[in-house]
PDB file of N, CA and C in Angstrom:
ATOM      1  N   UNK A   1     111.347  32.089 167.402  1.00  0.00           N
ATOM      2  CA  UNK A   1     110.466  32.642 166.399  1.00  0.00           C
ATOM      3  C   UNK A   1     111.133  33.881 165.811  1.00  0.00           C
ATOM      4  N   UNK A   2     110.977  33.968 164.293  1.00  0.00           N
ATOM      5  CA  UNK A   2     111.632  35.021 163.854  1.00  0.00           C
ATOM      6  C   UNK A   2     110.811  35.939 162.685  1.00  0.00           C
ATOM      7  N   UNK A   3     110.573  37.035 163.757  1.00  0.00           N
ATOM      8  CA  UNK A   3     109.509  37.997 163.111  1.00  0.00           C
ATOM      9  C   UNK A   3     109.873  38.102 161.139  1.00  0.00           C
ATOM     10  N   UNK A   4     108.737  38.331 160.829  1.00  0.00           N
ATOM     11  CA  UNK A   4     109.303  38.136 158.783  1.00  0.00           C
ATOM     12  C   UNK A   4     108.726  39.281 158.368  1.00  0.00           C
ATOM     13  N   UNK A   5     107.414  40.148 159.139  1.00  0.00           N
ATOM     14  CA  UNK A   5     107.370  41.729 158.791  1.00  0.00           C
ATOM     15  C   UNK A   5     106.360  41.913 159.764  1.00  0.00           C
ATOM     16  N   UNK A   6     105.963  43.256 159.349  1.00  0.00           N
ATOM     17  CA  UNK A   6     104.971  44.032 160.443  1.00  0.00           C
ATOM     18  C   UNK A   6     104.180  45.275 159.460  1.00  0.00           C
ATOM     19  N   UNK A   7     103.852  45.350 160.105  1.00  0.00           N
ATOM     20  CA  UNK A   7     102.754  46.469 159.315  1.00  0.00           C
ATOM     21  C   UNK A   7     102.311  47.339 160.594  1.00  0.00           C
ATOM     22  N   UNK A   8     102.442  48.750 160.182  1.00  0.00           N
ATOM     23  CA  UNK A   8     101.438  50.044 161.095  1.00  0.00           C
ATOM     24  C   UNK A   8     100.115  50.414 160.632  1.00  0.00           C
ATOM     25  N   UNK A   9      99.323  50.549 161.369  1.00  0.00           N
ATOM     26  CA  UNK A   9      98.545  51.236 160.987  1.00  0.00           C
ATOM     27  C   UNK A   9      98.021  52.287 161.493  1.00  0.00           C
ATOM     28  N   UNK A  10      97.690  53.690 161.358  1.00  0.00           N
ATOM     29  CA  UNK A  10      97.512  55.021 162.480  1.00  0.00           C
ATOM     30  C   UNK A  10      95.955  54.866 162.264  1.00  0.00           C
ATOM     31  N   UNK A  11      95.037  55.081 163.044  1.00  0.00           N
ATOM     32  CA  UNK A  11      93.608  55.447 162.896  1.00  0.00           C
ATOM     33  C   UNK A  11      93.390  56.358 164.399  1.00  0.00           C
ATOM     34  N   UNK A  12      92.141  57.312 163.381  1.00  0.00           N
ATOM     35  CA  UNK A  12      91.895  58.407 163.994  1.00  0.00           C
ATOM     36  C   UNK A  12      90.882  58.396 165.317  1.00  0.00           C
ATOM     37  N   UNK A  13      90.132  57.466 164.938  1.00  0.00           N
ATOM     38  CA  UNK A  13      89.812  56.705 166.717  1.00  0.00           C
ATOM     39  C   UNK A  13      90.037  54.846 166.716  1.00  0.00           C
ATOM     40  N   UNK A  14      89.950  54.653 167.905  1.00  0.00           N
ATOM     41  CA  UNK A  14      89.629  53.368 168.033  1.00  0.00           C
ATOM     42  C   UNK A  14      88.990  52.728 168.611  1.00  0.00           C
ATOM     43  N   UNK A  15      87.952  53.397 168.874  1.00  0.00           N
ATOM     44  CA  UNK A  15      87.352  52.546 169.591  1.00  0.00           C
ATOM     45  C   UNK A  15      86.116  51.943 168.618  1.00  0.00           C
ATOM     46  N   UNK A  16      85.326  50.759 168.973  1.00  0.00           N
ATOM     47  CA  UNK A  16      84.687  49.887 168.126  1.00  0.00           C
ATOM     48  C   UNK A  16      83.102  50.592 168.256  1.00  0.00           C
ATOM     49  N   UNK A  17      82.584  50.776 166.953  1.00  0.00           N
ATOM     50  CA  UNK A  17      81.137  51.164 166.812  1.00  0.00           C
ATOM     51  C   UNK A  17      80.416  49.716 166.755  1.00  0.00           C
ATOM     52  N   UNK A  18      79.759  49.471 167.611  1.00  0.00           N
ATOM     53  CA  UNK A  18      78.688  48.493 167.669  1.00  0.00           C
ATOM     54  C   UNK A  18      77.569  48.794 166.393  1.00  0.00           C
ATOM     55  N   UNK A  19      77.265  47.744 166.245  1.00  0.00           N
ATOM     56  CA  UNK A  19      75.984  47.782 165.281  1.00  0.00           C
ATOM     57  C   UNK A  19      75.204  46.246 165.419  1.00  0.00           C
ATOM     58  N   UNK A  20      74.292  46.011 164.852  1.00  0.00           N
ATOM     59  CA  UNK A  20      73.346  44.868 164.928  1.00  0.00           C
ATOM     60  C   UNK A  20      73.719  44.174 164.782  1.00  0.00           C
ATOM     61  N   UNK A  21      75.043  44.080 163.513  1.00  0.00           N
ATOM     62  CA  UNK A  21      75.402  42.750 163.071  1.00  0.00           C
ATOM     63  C   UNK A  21      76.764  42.417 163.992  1.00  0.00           C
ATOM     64  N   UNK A  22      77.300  43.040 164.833  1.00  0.00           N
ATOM     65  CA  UNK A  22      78.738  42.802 165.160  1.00  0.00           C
ATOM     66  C   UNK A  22      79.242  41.359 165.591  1.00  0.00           C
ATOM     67  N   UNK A  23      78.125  40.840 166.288  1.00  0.00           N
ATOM     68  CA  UNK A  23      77.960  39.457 166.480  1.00  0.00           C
ATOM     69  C   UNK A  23      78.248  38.309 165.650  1.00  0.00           C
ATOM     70  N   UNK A  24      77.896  38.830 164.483  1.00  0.00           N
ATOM     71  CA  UNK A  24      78.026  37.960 163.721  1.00  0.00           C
ATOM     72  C   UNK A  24      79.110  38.017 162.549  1.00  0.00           C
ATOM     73  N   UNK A  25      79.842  38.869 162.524  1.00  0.00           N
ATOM     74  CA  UNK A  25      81.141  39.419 161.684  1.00  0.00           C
ATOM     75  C   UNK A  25      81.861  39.365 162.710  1.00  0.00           C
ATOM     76  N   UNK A  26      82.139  39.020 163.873  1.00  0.00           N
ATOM     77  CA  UNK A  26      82.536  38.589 165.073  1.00  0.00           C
ATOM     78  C   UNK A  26      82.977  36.990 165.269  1.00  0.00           C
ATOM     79  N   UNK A  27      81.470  36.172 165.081  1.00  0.00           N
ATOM     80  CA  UNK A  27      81.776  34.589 164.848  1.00  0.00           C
ATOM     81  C   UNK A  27      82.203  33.949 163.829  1.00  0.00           C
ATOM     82  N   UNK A  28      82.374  34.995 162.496  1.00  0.00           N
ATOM     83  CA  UNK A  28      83.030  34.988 160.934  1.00  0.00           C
ATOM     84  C   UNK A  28      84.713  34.476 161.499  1.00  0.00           C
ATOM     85  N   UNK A  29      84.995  35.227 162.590  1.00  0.00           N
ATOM     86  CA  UNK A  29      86.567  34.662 162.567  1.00  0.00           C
ATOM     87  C   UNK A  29      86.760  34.068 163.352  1.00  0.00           C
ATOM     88  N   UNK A  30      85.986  33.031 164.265  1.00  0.00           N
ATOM     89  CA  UNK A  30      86.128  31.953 165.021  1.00  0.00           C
ATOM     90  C   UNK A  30      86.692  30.871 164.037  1.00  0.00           C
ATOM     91  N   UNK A  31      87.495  30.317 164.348  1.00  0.00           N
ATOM     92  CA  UNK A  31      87.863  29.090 163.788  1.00  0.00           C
ATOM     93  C   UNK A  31      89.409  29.199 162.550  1.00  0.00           C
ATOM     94  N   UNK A  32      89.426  30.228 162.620  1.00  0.00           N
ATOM     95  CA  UNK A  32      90.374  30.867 161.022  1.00  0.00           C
ATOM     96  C   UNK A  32      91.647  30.087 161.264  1.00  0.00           C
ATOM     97  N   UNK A  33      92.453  28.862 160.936  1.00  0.00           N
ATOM     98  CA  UNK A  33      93.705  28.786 160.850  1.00  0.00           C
ATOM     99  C   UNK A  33      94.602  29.766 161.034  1.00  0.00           C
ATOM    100  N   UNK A  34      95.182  29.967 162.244  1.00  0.00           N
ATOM    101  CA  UNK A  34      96.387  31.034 162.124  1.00  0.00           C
ATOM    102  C   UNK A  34      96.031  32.516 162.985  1.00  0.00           C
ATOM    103  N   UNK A  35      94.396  32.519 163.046  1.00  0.00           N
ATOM    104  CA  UNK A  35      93.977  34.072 163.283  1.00  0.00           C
ATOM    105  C   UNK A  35      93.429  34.054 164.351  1.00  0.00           C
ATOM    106  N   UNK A  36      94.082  35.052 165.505  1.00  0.00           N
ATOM    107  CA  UNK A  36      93.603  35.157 166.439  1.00  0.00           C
ATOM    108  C   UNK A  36      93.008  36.900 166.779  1.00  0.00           C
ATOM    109  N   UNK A  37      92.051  37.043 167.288  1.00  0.00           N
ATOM    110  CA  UNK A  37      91.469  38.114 167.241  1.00  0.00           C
ATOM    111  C   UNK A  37      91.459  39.246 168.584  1.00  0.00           C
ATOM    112  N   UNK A  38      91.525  40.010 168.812  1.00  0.00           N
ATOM    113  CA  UNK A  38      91.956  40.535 169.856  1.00  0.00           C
ATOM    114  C   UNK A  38      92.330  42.153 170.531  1.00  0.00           C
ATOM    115  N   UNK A  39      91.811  42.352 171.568  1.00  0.00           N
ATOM    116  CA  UNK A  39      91.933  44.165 171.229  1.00  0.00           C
ATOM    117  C   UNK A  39      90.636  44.495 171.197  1.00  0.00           C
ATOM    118  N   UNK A  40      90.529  45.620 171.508  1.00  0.00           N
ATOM    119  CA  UNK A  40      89.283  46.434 171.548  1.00  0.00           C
ATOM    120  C   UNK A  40      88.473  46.394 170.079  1.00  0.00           C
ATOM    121  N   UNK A  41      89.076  45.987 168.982  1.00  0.00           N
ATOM    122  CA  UNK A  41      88.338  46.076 167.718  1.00  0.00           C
ATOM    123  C   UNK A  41      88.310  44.578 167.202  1.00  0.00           C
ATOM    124  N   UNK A  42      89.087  43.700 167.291  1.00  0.00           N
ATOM    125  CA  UNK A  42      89.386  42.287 167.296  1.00  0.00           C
ATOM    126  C   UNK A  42      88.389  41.878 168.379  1.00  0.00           C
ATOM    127  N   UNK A  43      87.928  42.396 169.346  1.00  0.00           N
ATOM    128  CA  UNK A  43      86.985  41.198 170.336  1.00  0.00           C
ATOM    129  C   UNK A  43      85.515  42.122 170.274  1.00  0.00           C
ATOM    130  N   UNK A  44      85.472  43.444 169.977  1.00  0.00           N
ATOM    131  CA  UNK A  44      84.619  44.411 170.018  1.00  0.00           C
ATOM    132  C   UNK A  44      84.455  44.810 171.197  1.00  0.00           C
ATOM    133  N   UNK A  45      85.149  45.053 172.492  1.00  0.00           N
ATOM    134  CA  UNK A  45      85.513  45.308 173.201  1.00  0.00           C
ATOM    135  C   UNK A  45      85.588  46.873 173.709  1.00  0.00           C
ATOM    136  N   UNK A  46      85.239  47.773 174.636  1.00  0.00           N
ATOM    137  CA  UNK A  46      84.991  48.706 175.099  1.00  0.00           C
ATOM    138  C   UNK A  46      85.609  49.036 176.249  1.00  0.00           C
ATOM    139  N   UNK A  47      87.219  48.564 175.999  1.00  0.00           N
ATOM    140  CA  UNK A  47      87.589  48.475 177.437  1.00  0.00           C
ATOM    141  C   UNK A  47      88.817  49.690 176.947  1.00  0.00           C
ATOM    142  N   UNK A  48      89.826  49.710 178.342  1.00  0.00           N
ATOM    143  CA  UNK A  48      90.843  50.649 178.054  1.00  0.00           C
ATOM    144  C   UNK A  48      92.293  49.614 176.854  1.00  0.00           C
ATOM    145  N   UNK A  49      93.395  50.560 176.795  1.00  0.00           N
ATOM    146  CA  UNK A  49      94.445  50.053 176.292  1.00  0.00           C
ATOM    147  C   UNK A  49      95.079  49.483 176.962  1.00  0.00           C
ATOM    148  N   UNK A  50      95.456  49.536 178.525  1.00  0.00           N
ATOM    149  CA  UNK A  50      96.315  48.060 179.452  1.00  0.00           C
ATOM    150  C   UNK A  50      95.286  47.118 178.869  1.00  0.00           C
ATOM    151  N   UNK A  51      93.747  46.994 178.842  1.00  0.00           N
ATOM    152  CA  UNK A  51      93.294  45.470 178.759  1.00  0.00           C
ATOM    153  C   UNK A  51      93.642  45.007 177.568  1.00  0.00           C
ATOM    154  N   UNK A  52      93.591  45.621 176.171  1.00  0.00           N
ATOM    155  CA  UNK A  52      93.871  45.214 175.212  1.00  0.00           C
ATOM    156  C   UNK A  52      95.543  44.832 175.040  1.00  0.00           C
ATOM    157  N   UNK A  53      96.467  45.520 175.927  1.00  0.00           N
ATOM    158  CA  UNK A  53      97.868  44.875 175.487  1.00  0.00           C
ATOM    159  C   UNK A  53      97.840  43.729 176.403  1.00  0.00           C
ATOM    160  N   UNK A  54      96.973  43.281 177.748  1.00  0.00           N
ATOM    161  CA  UNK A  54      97.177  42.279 178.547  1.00  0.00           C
ATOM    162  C   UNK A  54      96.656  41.045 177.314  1.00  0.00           C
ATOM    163  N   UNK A  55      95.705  41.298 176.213  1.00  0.00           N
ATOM    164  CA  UNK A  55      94.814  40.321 175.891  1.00  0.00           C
ATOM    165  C   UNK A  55      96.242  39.790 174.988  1.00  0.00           C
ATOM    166  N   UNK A  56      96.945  40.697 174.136  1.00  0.00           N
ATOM    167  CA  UNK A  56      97.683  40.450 173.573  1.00  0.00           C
ATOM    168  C   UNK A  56      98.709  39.739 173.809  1.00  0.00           C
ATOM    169  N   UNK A  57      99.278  39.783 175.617  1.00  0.00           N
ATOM    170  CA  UNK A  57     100.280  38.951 176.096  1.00  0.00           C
ATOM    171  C   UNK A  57      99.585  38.115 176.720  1.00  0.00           C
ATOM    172  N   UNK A  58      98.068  37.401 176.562  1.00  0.00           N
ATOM    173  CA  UNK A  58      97.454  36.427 176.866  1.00  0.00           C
ATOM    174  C   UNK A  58      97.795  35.476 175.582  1.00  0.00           C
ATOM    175  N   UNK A  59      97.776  36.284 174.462  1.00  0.00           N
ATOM    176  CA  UNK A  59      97.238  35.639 173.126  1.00  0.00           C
ATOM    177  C   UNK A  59      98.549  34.524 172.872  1.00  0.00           C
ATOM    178  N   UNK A  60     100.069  35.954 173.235  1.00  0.00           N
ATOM    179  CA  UNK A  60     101.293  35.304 173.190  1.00  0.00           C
ATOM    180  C   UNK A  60     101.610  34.070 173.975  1.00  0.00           C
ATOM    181  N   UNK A  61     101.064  33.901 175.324  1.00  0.00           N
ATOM    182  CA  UNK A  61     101.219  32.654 175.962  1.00  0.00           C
ATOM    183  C   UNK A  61     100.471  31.636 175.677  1.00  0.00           C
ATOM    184  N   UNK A  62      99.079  31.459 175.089  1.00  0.00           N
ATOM    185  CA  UNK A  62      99.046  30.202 174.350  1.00  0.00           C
ATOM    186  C   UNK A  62      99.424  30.008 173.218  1.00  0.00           C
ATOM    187  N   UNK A  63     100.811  30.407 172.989  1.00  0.00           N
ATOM    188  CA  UNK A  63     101.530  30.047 171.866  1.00  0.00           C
ATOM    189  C   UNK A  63     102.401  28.654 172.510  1.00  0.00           C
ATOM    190  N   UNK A  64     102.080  27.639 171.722  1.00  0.00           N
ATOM    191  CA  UNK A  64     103.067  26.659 172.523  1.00  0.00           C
ATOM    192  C   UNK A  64     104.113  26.197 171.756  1.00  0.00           C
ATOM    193  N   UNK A  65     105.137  25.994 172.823  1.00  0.00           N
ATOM    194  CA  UNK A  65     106.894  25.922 171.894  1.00  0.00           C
ATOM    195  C   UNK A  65     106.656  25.256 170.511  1.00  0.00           C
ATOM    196  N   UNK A  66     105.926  24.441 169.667  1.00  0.00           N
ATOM    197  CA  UNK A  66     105.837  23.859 169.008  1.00  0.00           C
ATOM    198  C   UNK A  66     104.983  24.438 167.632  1.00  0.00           C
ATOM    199  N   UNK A  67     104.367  25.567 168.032  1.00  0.00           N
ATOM    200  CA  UNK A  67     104.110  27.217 167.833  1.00  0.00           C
ATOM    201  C   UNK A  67     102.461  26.483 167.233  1.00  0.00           C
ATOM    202  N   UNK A  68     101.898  25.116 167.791  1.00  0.00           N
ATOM    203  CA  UNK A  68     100.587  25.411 168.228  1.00  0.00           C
ATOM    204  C   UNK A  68      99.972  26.462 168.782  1.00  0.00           C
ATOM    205  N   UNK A  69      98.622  26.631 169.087  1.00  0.00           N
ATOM    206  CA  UNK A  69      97.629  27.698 169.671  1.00  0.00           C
ATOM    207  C   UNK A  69      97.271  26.806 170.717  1.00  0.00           C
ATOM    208  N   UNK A  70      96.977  27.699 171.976  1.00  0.00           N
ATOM    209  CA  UNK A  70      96.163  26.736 173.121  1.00  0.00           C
ATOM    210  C   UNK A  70      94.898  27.067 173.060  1.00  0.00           C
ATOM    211  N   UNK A  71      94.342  26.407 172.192  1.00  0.00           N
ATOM    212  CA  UNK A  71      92.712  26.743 172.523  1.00  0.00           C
ATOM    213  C   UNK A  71      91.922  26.889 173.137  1.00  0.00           C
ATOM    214  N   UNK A  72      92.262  25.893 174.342  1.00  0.00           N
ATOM    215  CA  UNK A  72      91.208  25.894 175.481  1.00  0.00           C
ATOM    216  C   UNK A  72      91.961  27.165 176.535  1.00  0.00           C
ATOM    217  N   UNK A  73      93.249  27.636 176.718  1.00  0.00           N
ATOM    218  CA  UNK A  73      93.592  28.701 177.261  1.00  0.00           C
ATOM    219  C   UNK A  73      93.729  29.956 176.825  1.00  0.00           C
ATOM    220  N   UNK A  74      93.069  30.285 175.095  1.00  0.00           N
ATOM    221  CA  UNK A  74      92.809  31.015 175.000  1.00  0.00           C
ATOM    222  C   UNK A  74      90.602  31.812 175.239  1.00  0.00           C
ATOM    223  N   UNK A  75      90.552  30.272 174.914  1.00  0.00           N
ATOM    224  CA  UNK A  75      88.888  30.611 175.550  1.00  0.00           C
ATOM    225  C   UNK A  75      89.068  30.844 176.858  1.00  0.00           C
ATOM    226  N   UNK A  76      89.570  29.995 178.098  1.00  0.00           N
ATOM    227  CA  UNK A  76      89.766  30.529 179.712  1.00  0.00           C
ATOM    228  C   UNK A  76      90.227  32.274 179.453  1.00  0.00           C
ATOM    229  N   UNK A  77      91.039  32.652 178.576  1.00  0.00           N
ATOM    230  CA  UNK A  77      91.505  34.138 178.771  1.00  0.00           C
ATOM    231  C   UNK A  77      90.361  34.948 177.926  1.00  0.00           C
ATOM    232  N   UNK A  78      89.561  34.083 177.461  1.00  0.00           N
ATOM    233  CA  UNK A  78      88.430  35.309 176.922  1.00  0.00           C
ATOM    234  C   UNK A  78      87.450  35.267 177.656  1.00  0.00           C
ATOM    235  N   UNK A  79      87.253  34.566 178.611  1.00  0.00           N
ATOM    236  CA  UNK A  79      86.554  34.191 179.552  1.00  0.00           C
ATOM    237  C   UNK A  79      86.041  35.444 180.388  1.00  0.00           C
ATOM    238  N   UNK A  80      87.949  35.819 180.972  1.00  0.00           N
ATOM    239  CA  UNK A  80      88.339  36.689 182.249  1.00  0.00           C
ATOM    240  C   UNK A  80      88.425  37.990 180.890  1.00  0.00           C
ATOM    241  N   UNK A  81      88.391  38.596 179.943  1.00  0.00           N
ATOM    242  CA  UNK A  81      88.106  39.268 179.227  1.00  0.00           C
ATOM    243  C   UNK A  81      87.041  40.192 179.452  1.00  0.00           C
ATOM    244  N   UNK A  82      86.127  39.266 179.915  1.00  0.00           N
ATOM    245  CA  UNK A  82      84.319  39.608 179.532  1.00  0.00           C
ATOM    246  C   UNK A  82      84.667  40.528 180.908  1.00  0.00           C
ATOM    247  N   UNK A  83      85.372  40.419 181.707  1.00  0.00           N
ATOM    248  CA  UNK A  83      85.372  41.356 182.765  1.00  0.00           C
ATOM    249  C   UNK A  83      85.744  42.536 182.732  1.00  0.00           C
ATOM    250  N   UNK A  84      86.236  43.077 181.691  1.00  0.00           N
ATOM    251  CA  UNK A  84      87.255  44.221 181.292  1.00  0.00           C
ATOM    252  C   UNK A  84      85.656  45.220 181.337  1.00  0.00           C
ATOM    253  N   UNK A  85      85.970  46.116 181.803  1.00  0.00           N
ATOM    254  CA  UNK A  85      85.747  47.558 181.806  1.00  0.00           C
ATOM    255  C   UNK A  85      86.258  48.417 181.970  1.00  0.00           C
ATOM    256  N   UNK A  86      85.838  49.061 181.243  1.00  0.00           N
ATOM    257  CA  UNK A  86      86.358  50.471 181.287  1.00  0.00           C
ATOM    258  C   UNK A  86      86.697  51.506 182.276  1.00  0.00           C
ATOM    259  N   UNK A  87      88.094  52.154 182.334  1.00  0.00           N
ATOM    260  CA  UNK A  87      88.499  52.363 183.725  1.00  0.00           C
ATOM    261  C   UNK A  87      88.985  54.284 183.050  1.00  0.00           C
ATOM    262  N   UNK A  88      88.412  55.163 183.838  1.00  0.00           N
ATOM    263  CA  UNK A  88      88.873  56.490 184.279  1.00  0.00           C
ATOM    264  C   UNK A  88      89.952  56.746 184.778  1.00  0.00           C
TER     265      UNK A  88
END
């Protein structure tokens, strides 16, 4: 695979403000060709930064050589996700 660009972005916090609707601007990107969601603002998530870079080298291994998505091993890794809390 051969990266073709990248983009930064700096923000002044990150962590995710809940609101009523998050749920549902949440299930907006279930299904997206290509888009996988992920990270404390990508899953809405309230956890530390190891969980969010683990989710990320979860995301990378159901990449399959054929540069399919594993679907069903990325739901098993959002699964073990829901366990993430927040750690002092």
């Amino acid at each position: 695979v051969r990266l073709t660009g990248s983009t930064v972005v700096r923000l002044p916090a990150v962590y995710p403000v809940f609101d009523l609707g998050y749920r549902q601007r949440l299930a907006a990107t279930a299904g997206v060709p290509g888009v996988v969601s992920f990270g404390r603002l990508g899953l809405f998530a309230h956890d530390n930064s190891h969980h969010a870079m683990l989710e990320g080298y979860e995301a990378v291994d159901c990449v399959r050589a054929d540069r399919s998505f594993d679907d069903q091993a990325w739901a098993a890794a959002l699964a073990r996700f829901a366990g993430h809390r927040v750690e002092d």
